[in-house]
Protein backbone atom coordinates (compact mmCIF):
# COMPACT_ATOMS: atom_id res chain seq x y z
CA UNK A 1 169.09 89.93 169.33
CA UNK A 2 165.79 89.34 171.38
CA UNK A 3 164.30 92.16 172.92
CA UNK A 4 163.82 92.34 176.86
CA UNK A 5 160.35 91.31 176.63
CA UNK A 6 160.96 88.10 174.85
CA UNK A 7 163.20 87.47 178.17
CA UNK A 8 161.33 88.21 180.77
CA UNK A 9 159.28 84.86 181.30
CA UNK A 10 161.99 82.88 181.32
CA UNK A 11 163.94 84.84 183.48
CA UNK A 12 160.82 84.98 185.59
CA UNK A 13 160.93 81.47 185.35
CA UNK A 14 164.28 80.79 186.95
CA UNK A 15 163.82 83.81 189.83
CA UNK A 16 160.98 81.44 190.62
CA UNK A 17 162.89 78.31 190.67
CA UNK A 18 166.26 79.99 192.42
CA UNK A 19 163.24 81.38 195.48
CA UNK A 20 162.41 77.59 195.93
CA UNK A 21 165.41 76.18 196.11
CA UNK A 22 166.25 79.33 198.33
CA UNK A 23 163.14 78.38 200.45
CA UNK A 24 164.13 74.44 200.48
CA UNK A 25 167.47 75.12 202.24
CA UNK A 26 165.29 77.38 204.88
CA UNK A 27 162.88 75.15 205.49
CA UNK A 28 160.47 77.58 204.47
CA UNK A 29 157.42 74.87 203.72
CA UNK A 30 154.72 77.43 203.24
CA UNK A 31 156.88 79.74 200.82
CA UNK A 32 157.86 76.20 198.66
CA UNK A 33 153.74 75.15 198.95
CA UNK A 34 153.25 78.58 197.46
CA UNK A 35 155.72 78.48 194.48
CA UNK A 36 153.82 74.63 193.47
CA UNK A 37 150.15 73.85 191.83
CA UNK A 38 148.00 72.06 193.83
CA UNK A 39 147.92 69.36 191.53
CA UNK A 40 151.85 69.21 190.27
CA UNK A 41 152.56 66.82 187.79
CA UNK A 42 155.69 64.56 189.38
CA UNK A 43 158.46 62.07 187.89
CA UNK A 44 161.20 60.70 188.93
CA UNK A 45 164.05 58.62 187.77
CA UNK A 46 166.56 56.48 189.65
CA UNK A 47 166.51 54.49 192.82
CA UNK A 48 163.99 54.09 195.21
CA UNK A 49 166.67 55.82 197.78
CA UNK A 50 166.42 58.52 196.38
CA UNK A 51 163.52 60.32 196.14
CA UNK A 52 164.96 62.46 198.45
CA UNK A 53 162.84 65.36 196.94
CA UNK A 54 159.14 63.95 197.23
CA UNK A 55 160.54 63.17 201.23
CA UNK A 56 161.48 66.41 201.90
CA UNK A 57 158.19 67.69 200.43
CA UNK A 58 155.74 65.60 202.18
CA UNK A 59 157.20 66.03 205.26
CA UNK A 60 158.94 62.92 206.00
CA UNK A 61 162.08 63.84 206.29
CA UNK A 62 163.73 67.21 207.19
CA UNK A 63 165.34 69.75 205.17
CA UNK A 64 168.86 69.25 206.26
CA UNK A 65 169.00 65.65 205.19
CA UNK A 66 169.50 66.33 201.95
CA UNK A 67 170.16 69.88 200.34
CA UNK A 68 169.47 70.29 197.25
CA UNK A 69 171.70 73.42 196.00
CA UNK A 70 172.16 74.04 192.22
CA UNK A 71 175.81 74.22 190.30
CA UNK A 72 173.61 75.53 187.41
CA UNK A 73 170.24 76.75 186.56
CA UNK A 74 169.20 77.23 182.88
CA UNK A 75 165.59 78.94 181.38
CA UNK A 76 164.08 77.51 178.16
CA UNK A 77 160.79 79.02 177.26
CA UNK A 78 158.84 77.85 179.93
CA UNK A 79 161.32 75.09 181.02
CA UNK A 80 163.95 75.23 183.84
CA UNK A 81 166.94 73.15 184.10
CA UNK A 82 168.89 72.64 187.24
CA UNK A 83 171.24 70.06 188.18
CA UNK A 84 173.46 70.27 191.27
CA UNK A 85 175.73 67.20 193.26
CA UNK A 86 175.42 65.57 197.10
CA UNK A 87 178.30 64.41 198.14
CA UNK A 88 180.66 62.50 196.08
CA UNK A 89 177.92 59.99 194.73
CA UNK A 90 174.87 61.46 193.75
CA UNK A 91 174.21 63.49 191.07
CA UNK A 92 170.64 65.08 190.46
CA UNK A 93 169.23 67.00 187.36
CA UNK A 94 165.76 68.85 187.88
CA UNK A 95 163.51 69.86 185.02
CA UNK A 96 160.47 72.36 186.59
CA UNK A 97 157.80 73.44 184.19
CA UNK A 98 155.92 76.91 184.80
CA UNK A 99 152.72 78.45 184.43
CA UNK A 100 151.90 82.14 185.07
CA UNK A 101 155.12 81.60 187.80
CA UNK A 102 153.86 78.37 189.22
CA UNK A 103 155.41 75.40 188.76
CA UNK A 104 153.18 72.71 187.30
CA UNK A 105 155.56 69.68 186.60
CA UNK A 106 158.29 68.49 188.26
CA UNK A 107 160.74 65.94 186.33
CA UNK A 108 163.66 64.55 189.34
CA UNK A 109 166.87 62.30 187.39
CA UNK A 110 169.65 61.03 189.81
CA UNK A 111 172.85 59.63 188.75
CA UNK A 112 171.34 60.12 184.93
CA UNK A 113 172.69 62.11 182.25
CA UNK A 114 170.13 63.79 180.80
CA UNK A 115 169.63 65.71 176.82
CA UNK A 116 166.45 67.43 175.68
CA UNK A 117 165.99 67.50 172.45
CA UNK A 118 163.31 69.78 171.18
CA UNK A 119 161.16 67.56 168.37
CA UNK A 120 157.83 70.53 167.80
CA UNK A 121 156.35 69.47 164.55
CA UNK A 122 157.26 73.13 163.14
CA UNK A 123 161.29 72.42 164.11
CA UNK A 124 160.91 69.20 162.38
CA UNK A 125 159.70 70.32 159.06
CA UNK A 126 162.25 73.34 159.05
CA UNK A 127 165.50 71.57 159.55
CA UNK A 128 164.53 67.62 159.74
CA UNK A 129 166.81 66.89 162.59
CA UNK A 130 166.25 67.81 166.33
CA UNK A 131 167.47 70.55 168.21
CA UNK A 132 169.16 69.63 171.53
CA UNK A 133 168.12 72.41 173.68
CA UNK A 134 170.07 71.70 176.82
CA UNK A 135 171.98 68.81 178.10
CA UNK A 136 173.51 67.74 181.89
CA UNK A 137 176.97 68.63 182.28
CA UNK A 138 178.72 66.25 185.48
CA UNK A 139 181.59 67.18 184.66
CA UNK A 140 183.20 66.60 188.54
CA UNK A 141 182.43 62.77 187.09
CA UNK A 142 182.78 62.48 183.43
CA UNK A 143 184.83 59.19 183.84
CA UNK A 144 181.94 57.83 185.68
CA UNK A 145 179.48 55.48 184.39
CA UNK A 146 175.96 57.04 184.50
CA UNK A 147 172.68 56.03 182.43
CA UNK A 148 171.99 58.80 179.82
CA UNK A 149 167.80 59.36 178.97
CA UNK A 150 166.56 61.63 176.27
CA UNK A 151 163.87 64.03 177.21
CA UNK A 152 161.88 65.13 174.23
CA UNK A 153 159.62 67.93 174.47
């Protein structure tokens, strides 16, 4: 069992990821600036259309036109995984890295299944396989066709 300290982080991790999201859906702009590095690594996958995050962000569009409201949130070491639906069509999966509670990357998937496997040179020696460490879960839409990527970190 891991002690409360080994915890902490990533629990710290996804309090700071839940108050942006919170902030988001308030429109809260300098309380989201505040929660992101200056110079935040970005990427996204999927149509053009919808980068609905980077238009909220920069301003050119509001924060009602597209609300971004998790079904899940999950903390790995200094990882956090959300993924959440809009509407009938569009499912999105976030991955937000953190620094000393700031996030530094971003990683934005629509309509994508998405695994991380976890291939660390130490992991590989010990067992010779990879470790999936989390994986997307639409299940609303499971008979739906949707891409699948492999994030390996």
């Amino acid at each position: 069992m891991e002690s409360p300290a080994a915890t902490q982080p990533e629990s710290g991790n996804k309090h700071t990821v839940e108050s942006f999201y919170e902030a988001l859906i308030h429109g809260d702009a300098e309380r989201v600036a505040g929660l992101l590095a200056p110079d935040l690594e970005w990427w996204f996958h999927g149509p053009p259309c919808c980068q609905h995050m980077m238009r909220v962000l920069t301003g050119e569009s509001a924060h009602e036109d597209f609300q971004f409201v998790p079904r899940s949130l999950t903390a790995i070491d200094d990882k956090v995984f959300a993924e959440g639906w809009e509407g009938a069509h569009v499912y999105w999966v976030h991955v937000w890295t953190l620094k000393d509670g700031v996030i530094t990357q971003f990683r934005e998937y629509f309509n994508t299944w998405l695994t991380v496997q976890d291939v660390r040179p130490l992991l590989w020696e010990a067992k010779h396989e990879c470790s999936t460490l989390w994986q997307s879960e639409p299940r609303e839409h499971s008979n739906r066709s949707l891409p699948e990527l492999l994030l390996a970190i």
